[in-house]
C-alpha atoms as a PDB file:
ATOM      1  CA  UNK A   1       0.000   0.000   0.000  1.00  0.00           C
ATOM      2  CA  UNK A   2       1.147   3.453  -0.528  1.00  0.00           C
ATOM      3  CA  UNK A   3       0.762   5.107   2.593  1.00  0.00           C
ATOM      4  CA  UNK A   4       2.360   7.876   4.611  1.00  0.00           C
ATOM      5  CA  UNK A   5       2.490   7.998   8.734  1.00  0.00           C
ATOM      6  CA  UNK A   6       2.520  11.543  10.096  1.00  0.00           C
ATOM      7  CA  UNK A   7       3.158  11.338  13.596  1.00  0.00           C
ATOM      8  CA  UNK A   8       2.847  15.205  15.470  1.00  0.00           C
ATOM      9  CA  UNK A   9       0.698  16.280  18.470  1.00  0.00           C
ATOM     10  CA  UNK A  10      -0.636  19.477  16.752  1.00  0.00           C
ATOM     11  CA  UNK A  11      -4.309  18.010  15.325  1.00  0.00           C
ATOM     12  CA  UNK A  12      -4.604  21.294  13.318  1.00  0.00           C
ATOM     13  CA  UNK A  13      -1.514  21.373  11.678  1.00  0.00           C
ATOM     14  CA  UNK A  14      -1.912  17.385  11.199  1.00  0.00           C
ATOM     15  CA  UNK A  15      -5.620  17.788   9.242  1.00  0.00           C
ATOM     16  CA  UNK A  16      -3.589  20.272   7.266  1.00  0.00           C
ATOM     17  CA  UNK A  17      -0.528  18.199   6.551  1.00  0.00           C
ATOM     18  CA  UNK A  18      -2.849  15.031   5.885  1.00  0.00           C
ATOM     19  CA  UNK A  19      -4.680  17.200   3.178  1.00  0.00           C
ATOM     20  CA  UNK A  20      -1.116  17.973   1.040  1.00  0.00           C
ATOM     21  CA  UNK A  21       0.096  13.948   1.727  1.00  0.00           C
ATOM     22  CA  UNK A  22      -3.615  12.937  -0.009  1.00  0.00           C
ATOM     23  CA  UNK A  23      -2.612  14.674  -2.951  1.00  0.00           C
ATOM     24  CA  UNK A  24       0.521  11.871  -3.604  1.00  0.00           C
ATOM     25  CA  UNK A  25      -0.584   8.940  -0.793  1.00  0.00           C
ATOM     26  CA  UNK A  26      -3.485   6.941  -1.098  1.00  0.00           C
ATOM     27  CA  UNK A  27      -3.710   6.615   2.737  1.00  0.00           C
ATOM     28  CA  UNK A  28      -2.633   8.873   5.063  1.00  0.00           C
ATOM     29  CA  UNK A  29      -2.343   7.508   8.769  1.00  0.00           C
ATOM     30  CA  UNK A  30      -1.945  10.212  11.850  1.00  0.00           C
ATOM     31  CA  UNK A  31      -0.850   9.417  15.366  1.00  0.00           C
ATOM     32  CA  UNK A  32       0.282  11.643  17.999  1.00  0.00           C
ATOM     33  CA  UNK A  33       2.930  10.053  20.169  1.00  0.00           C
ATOM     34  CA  UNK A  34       6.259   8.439  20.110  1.00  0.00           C
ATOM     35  CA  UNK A  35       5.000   4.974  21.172  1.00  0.00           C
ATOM     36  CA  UNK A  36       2.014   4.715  18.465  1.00  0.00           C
ATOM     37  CA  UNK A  37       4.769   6.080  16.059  1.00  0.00           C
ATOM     38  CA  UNK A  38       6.911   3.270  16.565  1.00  0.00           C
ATOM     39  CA  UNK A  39       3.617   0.753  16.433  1.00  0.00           C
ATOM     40  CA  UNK A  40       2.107   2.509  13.023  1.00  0.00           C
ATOM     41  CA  UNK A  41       5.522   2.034  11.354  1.00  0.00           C
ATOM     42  CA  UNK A  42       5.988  -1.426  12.300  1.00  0.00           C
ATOM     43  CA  UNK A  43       2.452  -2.506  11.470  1.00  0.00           C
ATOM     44  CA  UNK A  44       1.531  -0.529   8.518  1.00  0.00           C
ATOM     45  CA  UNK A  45       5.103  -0.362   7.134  1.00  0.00           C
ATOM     46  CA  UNK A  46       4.724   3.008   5.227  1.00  0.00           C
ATOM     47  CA  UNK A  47       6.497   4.892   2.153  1.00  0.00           C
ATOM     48  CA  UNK A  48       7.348   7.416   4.556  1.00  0.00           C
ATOM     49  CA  UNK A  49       7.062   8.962   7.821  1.00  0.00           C
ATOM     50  CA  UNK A  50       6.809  12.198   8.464  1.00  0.00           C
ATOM     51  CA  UNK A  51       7.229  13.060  12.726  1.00  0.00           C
ATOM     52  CA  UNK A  52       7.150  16.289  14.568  1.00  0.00           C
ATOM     53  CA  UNK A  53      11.042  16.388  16.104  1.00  0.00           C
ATOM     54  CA  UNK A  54       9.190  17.268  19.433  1.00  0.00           C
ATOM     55  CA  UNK A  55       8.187  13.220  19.575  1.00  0.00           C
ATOM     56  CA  UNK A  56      11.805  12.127  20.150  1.00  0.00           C
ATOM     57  CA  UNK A  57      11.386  13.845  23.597  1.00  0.00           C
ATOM     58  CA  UNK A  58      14.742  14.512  23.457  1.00  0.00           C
ATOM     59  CA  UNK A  59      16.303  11.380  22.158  1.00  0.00           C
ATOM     60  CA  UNK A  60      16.311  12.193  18.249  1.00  0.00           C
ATOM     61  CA  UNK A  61      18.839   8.866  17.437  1.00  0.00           C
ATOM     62  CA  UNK A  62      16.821   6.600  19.460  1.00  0.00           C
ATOM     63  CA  UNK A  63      13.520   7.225  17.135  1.00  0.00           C
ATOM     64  CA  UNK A  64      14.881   7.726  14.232  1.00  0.00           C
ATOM     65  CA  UNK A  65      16.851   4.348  14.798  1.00  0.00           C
ATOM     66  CA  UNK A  66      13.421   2.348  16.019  1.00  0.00           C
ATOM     67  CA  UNK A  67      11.856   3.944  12.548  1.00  0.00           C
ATOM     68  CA  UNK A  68      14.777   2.338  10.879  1.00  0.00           C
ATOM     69  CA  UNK A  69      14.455  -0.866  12.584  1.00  0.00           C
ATOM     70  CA  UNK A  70      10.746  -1.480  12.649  1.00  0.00           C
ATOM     71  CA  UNK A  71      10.321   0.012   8.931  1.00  0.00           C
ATOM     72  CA  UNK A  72      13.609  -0.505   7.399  1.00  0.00           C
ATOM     73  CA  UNK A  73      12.480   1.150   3.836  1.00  0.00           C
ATOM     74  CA  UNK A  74      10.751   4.028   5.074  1.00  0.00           C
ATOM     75  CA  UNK A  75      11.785   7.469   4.094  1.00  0.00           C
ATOM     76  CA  UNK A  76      11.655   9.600   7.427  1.00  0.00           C
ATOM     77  CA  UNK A  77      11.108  13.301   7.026  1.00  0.00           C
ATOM     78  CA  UNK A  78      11.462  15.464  10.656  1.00  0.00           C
ATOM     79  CA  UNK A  79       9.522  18.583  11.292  1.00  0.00           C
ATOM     80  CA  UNK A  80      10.491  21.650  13.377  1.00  0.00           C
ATOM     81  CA  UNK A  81       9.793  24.584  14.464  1.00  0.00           C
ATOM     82  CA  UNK A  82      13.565  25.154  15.237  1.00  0.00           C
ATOM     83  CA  UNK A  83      15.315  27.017  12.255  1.00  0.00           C
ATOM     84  CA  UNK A  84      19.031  26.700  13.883  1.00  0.00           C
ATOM     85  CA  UNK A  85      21.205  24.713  11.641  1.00  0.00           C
ATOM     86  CA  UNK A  86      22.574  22.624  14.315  1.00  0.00           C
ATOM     87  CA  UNK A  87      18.916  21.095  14.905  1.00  0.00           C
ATOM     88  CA  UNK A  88      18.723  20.028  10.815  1.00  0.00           C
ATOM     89  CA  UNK A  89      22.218  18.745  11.363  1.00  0.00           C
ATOM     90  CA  UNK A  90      21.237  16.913  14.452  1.00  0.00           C
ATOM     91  CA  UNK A  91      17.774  15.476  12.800  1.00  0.00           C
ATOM     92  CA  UNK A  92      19.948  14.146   9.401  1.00  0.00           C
ATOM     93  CA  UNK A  93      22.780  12.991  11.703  1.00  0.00           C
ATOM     94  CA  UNK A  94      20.826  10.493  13.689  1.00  0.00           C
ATOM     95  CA  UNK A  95      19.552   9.188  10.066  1.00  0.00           C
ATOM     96  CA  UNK A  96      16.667  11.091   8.823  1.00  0.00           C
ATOM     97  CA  UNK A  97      16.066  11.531   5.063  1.00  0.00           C
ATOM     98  CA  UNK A  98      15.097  15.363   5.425  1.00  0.00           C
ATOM     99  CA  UNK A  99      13.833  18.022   7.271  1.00  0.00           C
ATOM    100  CA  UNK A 100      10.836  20.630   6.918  1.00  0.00           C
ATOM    101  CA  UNK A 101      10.652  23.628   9.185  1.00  0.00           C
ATOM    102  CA  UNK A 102       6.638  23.716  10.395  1.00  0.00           C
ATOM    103  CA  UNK A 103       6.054  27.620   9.620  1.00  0.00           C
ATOM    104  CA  UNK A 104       7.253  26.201   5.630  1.00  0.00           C
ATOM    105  CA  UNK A 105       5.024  23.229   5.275  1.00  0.00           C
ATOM    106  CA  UNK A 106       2.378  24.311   3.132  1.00  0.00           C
ATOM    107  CA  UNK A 107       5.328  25.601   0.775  1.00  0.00           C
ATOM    108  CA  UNK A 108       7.892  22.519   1.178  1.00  0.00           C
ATOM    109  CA  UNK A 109       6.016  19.635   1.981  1.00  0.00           C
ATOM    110  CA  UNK A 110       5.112  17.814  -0.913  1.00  0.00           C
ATOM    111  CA  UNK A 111       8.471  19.190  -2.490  1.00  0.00           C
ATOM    112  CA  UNK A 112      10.557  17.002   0.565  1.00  0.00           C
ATOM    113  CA  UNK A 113       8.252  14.264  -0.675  1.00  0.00           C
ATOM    114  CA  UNK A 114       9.168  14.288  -3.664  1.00  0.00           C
ATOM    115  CA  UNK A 115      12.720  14.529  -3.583  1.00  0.00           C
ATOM    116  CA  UNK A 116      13.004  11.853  -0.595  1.00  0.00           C
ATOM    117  CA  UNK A 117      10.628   9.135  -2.685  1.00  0.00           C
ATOM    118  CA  UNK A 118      13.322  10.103  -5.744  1.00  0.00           C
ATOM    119  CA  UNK A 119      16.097   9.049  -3.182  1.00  0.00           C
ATOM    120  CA  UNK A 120      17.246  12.485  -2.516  1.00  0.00           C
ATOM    121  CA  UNK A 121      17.679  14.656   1.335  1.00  0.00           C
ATOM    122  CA  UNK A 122      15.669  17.645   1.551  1.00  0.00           C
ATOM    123  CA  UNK A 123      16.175  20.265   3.997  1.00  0.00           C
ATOM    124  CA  UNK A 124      14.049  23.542   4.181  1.00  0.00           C
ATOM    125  CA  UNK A 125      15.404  26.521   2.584  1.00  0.00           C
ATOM    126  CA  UNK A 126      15.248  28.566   6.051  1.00  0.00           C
ATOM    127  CA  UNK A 127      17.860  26.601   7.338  1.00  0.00           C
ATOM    128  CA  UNK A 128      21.657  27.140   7.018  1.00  0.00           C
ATOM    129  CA  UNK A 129      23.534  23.993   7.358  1.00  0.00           C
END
């Protein structure tokens, strides 16, 4: 199945996100915590995953690394609302494909898709790295 698992706590902002993913997935599955995260990507084994960095709770490798391991070809795309470089660098250090800031999404999004499904990294243009 081509599907897409967006995992972020912000309902609004997920509704909005899930509308954009519809446009390329032909399912798009939402959860809002780390643990049902980790479930969803094991179970439902999706094109890609798209997670709010504020679901790692602090421990960006150890998700990204449980993504990897329950979903092994899964593109993972992190969200934040952090513009520092040193976040982006942290987020494709510990093995993420790409990363969107959140105030960018509805200009970015489906262009990260894109160039992660084509095997590419994407990382907003807001962010110096």
């Amino acid at each position: 199945m081509n599907c897409v698992l967006l995992g972020d706590r912000h309902h609004g902002l997920s509704e909005g996100m899930r509308g954009l993913l519809e446009t390329t997935f032909s399912a798009v599955f939402m959860v809002a915590d780390a643990v049902s995260l980790i479930e969803g990507a094991a179970r439902l084994q999706p094109e890609l995953v798209v997670v709010d960095l504020a679901l790692a709770g602090g421990d960006l490798p150890t998700l990204v690394g449980t993504l990897r391991k329950e979903a092994p070809s899964a593109k993972v795309l992190l969200l934040s609302a952090h513009d520092e470089g040193a976040v982006a660098l942290a987020a494709l250090a510990a093995g993420a494909d790409g990363f969107v800031l959140k105030r960018l999404i509805a200009g970015e999004l489906l262009a990260a898709v894109d160039a992660l499904l084509a095997g590419d990294r994407y990382v907003s243009a807001g962010v110096v790295v």
